[in-house]
C-alpha atoms as a PDB file:
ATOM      1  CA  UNK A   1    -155.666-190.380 -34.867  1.00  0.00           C
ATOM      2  CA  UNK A   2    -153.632-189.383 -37.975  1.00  0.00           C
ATOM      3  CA  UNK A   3    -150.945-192.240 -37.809  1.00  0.00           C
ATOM      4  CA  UNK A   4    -154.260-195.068 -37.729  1.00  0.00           C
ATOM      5  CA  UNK A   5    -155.699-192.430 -41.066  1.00  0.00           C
ATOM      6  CA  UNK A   6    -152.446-193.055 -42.416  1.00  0.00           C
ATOM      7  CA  UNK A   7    -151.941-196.688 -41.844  1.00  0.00           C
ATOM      8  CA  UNK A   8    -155.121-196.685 -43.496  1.00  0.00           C
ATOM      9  CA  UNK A   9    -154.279-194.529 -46.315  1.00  0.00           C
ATOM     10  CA  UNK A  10    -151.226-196.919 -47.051  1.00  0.00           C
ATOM     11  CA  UNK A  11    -153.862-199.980 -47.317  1.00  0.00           C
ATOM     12  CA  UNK A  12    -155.911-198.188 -49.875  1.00  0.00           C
ATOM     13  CA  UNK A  13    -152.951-197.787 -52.348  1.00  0.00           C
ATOM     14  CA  UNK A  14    -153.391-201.776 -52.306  1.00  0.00           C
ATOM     15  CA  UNK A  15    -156.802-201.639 -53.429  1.00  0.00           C
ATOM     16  CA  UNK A  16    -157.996-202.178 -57.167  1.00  0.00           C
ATOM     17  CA  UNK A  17    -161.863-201.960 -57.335  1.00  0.00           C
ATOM     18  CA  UNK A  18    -161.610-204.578 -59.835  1.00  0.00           C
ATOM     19  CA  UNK A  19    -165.215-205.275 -59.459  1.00  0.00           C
ATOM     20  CA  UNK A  20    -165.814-202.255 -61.527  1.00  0.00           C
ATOM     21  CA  UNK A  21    -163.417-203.247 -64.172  1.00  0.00           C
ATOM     22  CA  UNK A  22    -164.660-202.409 -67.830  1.00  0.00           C
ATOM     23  CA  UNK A  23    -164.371-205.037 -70.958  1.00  0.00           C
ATOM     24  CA  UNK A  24    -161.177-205.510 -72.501  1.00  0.00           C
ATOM     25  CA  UNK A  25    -161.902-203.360 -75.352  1.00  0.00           C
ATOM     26  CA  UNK A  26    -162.832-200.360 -73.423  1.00  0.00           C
ATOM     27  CA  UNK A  27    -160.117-197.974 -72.040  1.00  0.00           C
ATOM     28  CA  UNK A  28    -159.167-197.976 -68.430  1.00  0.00           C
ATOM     29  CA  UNK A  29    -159.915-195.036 -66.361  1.00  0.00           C
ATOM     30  CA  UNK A  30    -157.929-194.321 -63.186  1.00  0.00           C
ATOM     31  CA  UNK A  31    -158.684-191.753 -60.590  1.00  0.00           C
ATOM     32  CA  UNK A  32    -157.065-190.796 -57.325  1.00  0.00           C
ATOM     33  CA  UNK A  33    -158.102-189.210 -54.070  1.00  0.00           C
ATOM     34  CA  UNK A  34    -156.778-188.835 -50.182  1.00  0.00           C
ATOM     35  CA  UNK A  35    -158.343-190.290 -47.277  1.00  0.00           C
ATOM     36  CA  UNK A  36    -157.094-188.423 -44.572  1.00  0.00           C
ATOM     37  CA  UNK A  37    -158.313-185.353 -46.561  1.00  0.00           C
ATOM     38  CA  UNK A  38    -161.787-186.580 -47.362  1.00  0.00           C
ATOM     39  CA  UNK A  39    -162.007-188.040 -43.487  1.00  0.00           C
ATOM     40  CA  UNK A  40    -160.682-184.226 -42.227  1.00  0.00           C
ATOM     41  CA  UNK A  41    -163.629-182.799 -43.917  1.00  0.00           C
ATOM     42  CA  UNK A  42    -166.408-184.667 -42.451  1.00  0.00           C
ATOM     43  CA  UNK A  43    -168.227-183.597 -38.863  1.00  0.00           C
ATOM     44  CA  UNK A  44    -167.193-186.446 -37.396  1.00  0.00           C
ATOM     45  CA  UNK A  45    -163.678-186.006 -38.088  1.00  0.00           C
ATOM     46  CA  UNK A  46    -164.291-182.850 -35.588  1.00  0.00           C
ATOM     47  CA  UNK A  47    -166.585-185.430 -33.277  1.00  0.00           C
ATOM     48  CA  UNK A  48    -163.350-187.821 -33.132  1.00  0.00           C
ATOM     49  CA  UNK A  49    -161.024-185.530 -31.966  1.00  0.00           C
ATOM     50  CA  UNK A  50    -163.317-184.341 -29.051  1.00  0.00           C
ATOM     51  CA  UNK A  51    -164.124-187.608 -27.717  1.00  0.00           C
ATOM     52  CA  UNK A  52    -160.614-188.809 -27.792  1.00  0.00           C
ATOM     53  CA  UNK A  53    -159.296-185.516 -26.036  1.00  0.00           C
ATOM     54  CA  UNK A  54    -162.247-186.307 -23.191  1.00  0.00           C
ATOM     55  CA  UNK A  55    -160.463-189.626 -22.802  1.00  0.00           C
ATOM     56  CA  UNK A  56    -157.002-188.448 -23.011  1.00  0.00           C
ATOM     57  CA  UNK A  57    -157.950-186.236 -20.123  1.00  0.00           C
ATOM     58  CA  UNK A  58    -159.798-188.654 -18.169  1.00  0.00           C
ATOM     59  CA  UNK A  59    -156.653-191.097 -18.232  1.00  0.00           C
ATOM     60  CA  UNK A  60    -154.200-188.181 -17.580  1.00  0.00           C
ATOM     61  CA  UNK A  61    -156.402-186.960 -14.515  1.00  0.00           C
ATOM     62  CA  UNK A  62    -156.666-190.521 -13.052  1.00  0.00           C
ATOM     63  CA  UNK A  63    -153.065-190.851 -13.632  1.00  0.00           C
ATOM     64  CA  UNK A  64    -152.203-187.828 -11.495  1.00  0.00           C
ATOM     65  CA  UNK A  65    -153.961-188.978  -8.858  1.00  0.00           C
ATOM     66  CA  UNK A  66    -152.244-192.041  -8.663  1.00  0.00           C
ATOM     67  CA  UNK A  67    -148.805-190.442  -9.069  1.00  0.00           C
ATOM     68  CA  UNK A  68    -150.059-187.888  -6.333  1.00  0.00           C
ATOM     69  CA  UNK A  69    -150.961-189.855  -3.689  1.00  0.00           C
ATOM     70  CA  UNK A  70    -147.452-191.921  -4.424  1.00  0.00           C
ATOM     71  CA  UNK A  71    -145.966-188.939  -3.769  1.00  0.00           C
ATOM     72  CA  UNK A  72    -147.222-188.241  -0.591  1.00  0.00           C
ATOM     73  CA  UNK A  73    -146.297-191.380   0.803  1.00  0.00           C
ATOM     74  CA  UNK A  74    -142.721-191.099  -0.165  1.00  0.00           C
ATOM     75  CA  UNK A  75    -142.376-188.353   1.585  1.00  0.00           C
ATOM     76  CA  UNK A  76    -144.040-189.164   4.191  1.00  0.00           C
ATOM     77  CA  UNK A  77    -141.418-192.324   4.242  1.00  0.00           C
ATOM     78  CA  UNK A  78    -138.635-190.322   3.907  1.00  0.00           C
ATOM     79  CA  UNK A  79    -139.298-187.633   6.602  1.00  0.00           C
ATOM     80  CA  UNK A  80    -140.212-190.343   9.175  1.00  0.00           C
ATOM     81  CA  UNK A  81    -137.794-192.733   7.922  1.00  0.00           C
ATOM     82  CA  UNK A  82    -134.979-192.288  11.070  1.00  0.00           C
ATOM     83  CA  UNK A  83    -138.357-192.859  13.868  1.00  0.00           C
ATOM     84  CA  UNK A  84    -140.044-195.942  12.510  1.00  0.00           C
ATOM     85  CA  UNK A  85    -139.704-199.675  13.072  1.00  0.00           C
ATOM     86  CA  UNK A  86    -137.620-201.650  10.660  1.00  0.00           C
ATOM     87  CA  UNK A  87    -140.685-203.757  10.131  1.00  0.00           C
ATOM     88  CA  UNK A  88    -143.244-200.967   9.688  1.00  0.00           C
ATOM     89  CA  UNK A  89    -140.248-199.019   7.386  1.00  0.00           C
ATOM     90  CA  UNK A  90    -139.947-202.077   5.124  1.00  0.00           C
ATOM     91  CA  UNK A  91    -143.484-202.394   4.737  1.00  0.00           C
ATOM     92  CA  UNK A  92    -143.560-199.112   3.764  1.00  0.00           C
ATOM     93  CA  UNK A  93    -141.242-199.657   1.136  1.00  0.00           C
ATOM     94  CA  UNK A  94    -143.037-202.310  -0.231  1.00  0.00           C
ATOM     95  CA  UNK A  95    -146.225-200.164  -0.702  1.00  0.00           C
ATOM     96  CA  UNK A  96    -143.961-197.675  -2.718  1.00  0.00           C
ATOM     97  CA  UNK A  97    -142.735-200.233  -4.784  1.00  0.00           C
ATOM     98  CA  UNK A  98    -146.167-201.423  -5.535  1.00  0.00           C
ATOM     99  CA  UNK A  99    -147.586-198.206  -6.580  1.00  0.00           C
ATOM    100  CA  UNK A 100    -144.695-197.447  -8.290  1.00  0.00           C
ATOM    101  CA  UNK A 101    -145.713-201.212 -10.332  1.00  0.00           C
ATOM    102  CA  UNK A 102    -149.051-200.281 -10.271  1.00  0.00           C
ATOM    103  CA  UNK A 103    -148.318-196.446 -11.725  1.00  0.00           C
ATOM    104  CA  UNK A 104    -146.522-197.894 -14.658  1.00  0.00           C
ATOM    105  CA  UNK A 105    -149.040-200.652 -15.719  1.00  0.00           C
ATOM    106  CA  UNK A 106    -151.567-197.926 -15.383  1.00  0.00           C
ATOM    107  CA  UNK A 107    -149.705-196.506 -18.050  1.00  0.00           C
ATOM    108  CA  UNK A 108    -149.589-199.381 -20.530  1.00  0.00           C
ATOM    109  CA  UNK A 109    -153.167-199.894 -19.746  1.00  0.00           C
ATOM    110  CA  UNK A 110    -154.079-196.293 -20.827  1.00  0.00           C
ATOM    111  CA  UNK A 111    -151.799-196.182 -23.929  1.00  0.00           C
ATOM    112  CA  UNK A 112    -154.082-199.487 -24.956  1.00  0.00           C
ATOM    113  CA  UNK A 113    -157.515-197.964 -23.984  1.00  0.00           C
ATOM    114  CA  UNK A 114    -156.785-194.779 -25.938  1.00  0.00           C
ATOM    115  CA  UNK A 115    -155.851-196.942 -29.292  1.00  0.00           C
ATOM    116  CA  UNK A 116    -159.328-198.785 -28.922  1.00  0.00           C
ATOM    117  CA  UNK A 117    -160.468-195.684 -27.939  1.00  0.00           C
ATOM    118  CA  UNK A 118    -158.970-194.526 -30.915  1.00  0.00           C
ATOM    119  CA  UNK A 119    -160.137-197.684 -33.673  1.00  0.00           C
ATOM    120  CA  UNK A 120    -163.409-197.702 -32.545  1.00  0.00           C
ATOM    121  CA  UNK A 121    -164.242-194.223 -33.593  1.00  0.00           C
ATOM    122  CA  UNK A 122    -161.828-194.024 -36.487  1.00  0.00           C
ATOM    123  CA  UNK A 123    -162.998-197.756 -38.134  1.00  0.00           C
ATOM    124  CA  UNK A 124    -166.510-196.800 -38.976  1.00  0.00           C
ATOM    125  CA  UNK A 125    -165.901-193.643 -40.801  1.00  0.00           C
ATOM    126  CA  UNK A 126    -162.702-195.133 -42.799  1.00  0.00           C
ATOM    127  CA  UNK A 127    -165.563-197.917 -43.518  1.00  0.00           C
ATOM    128  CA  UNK A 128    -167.971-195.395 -44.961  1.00  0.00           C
ATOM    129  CA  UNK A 129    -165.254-193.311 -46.795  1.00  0.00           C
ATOM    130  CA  UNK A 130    -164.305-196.903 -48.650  1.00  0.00           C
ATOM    131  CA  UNK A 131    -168.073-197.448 -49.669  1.00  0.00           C
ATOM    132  CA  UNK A 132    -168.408-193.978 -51.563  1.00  0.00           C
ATOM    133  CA  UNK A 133    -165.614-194.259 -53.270  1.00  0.00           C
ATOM    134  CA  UNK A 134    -166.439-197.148 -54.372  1.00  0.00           C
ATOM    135  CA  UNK A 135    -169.808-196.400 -55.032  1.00  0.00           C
ATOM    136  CA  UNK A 136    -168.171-193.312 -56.569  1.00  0.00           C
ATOM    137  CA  UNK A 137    -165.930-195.783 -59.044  1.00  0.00           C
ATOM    138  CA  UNK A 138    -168.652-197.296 -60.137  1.00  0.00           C
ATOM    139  CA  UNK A 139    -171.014-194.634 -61.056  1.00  0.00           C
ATOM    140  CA  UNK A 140    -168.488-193.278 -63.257  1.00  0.00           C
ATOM    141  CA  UNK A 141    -166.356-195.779 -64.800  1.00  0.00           C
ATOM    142  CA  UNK A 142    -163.566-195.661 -62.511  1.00  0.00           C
ATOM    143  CA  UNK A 143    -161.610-199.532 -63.057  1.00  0.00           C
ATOM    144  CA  UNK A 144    -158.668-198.203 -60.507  1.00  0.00           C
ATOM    145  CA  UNK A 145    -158.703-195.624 -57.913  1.00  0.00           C
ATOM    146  CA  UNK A 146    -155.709-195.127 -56.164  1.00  0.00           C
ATOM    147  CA  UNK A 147    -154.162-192.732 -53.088  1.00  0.00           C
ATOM    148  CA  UNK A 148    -153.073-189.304 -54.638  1.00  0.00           C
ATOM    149  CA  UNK A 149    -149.906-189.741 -52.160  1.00  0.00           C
ATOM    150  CA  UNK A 150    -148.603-192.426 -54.096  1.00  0.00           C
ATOM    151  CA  UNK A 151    -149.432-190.080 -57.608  1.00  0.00           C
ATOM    152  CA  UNK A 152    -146.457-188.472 -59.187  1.00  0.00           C
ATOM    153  CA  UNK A 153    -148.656-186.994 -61.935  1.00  0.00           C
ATOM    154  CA  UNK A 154    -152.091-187.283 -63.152  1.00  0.00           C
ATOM    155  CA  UNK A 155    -154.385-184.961 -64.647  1.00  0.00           C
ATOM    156  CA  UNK A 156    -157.153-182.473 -62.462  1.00  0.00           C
ATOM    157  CA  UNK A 157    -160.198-184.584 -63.614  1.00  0.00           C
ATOM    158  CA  UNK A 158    -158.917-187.752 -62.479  1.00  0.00           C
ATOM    159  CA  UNK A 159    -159.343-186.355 -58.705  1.00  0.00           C
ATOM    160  CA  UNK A 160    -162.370-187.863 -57.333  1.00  0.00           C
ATOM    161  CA  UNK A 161    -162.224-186.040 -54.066  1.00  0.00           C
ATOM    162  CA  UNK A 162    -165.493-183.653 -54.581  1.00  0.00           C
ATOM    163  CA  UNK A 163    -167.526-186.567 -55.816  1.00  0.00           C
ATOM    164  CA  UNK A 164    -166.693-188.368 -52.561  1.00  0.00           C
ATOM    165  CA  UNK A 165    -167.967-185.537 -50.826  1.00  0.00           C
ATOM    166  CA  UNK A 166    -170.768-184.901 -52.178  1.00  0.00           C
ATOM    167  CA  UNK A 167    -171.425-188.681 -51.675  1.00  0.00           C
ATOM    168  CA  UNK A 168    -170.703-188.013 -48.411  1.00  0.00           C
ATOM    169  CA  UNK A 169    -173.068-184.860 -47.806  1.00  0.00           C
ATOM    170  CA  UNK A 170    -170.346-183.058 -47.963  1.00  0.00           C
ATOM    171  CA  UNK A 171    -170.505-179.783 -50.131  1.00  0.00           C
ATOM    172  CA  UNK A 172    -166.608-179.471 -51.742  1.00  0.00           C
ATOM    173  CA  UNK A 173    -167.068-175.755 -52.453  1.00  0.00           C
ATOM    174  CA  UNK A 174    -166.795-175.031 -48.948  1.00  0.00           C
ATOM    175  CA  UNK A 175    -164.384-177.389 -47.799  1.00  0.00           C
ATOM    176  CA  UNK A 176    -160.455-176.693 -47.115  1.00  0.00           C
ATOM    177  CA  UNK A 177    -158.182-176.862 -50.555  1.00  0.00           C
ATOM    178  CA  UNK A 178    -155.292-178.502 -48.515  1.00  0.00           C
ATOM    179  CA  UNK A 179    -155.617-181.355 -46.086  1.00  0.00           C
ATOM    180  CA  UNK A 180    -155.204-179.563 -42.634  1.00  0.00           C
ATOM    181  CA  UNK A 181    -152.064-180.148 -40.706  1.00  0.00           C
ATOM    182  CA  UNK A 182    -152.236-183.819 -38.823  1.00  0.00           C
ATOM    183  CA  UNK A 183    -153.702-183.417 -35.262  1.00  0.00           C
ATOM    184  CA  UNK A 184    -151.421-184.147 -31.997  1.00  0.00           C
ATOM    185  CA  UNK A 185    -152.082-187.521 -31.179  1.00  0.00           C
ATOM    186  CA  UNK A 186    -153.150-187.593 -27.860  1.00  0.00           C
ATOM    187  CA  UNK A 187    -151.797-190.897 -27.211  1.00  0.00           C
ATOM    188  CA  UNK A 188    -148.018-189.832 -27.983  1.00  0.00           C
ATOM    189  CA  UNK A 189    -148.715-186.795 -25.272  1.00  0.00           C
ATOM    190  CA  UNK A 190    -151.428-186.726 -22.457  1.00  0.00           C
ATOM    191  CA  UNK A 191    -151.521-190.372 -21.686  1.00  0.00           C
ATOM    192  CA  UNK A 192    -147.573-190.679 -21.815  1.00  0.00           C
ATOM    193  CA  UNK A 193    -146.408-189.100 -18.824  1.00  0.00           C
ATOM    194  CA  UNK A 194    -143.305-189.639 -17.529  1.00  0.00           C
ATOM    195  CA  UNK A 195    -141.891-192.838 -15.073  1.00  0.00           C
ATOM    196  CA  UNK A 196    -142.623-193.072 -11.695  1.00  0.00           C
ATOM    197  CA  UNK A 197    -139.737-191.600  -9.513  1.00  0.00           C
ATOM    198  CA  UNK A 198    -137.287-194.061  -8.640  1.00  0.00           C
ATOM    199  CA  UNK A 199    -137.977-195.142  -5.154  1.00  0.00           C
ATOM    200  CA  UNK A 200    -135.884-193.900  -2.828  1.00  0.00           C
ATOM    201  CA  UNK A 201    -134.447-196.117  -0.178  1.00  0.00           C
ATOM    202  CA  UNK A 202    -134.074-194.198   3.543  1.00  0.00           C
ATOM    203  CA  UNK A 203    -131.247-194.886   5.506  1.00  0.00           C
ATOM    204  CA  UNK A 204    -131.411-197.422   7.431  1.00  0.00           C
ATOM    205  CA  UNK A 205    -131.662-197.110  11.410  1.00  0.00           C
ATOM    206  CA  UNK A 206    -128.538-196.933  13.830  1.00  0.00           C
END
C-alpha cells in the first residue's frame, strides 16, 4: 500500500490549486503537508491494511494448495516412474507440466488481484484527502499547497497537516508526530512465493 501512497504523493507535488489563487496585488501564500502521513492517521488507513492482509492470505492459502497437491503428484511420478506404461508415464508428465503452467499464472493472477485489491481501497481515501485540502486551501488563503517531501525549508505555520485533520475528523493532538514506518506490502511478500519446482523428468524404462 505505501508504494501506490507514494506514487500518489509524487502526483500531488504537481498540483497548484490555482482555483484558489488570490488577485495580483495580494501576496501569495504557500503551505505544505504529507499524504502518506495524513492517510496513516485516519481509521481506515488501519481498515486498509486488514482487508488487504485477509486477501494476501486468501491468495497465499489457495496457492499452497495448488503447489501441494503438485507436489504429491510428482512424487507420486517419480516413485512409480520404473512400473508404469510409457503412455500412462508421459501423460503423467504432461499433467505436471500443466500445473506447473497453471501454478505460475496463478501467480501473476494474484499479484494483479492484490493491486486492484489494493487501488480500490486506497483510491477513495487519497480522493477524500485531496478534497480537504483543498477545501482546507481555500478556507484560508492557501494559492499553492505543495508535498512537504519536496520542501527544503519553510516555516511551522505553513504546515497544513492539523487543519486537514481536523477536516478530516481527525483530532491532531492525539495523532503520531512522525509518519509511521511504511507497512510491508503484502504484494512484494505473501502473494510472491517462489517458482514451481522444475519438473523432474524420470528415467525412462529399460
Amino acid at each position: 500500500m505505501m508504494n501506490k501512497i507514494k506514487t500518489l504523493v509524487v502526483a500531488f507535488l504537481l498540483i497548484g490549486f490555482s482555483s484558489f489563487a488570490q488577485t495580483s496585488n495580494q501576496p501569495i501564500k504557500i503551505g505544505y503537508t504529507n499524504v502518506e502521513y495524513i492517510l496513516l492517521q485516519l481509521p481506515e488507513s488501519r481498515q486498509i491494511e486488514s482487508e488487504l492482509k485477509t486477501h494476501s492470505t486468501q491468495l497465499e492459502n489457495q496457492l499452497k494448495t495448488k503447489y501441494s497437491e503438485y507436489e504429491t503428484k510428482l512424487a507420486a511420478l517419480e516413485k512409480g516412474a520404473s512400473t508404469m506404461d510409457k503412455v500412462v508415464r508421459d501423460d503423467k508428465e504432461r499433467e505436471l507440466m500443466n500445473m506447473q503452467n497453471s501454478i505460475q499464472e496463478f501467480q501473476r493472477n494474484a499479484q494483479a488481484s492484490l493491486q486492484q485489491k489494493e487501488k480500490s481501497l486506497v483510491d477513495p481515501v487519497i480522493n477524500k484527502i485531496d478534497q480537504a485540502i483543498k477545501d482546507v486551501a481555500k478556507e484560508n488563503g492557501y494559492t499553492w499547497v505543495i508535498s512537504n517531501q519536496a520542501l527544503l525549508s519553510g516555516p511551522e505555520d505553513g504546515d497544513i497537516s492539523p487543519l486537514v485533520l481536523r477536516k478530516l475528523g481527525v483530532d491532531p493532538s492525539k495523532v503520531t508526530e512522525q509518519p509511521a514506518p511504511a507497512a510491508t506490502n503484502p504484494a512484494s511478500t505473501t502473494t510472491t512465493p517462489a517458482k514451481a519446482p522444475v519438473k523432474t523428468t524420470p528415467a525412462k524404462k529399460k
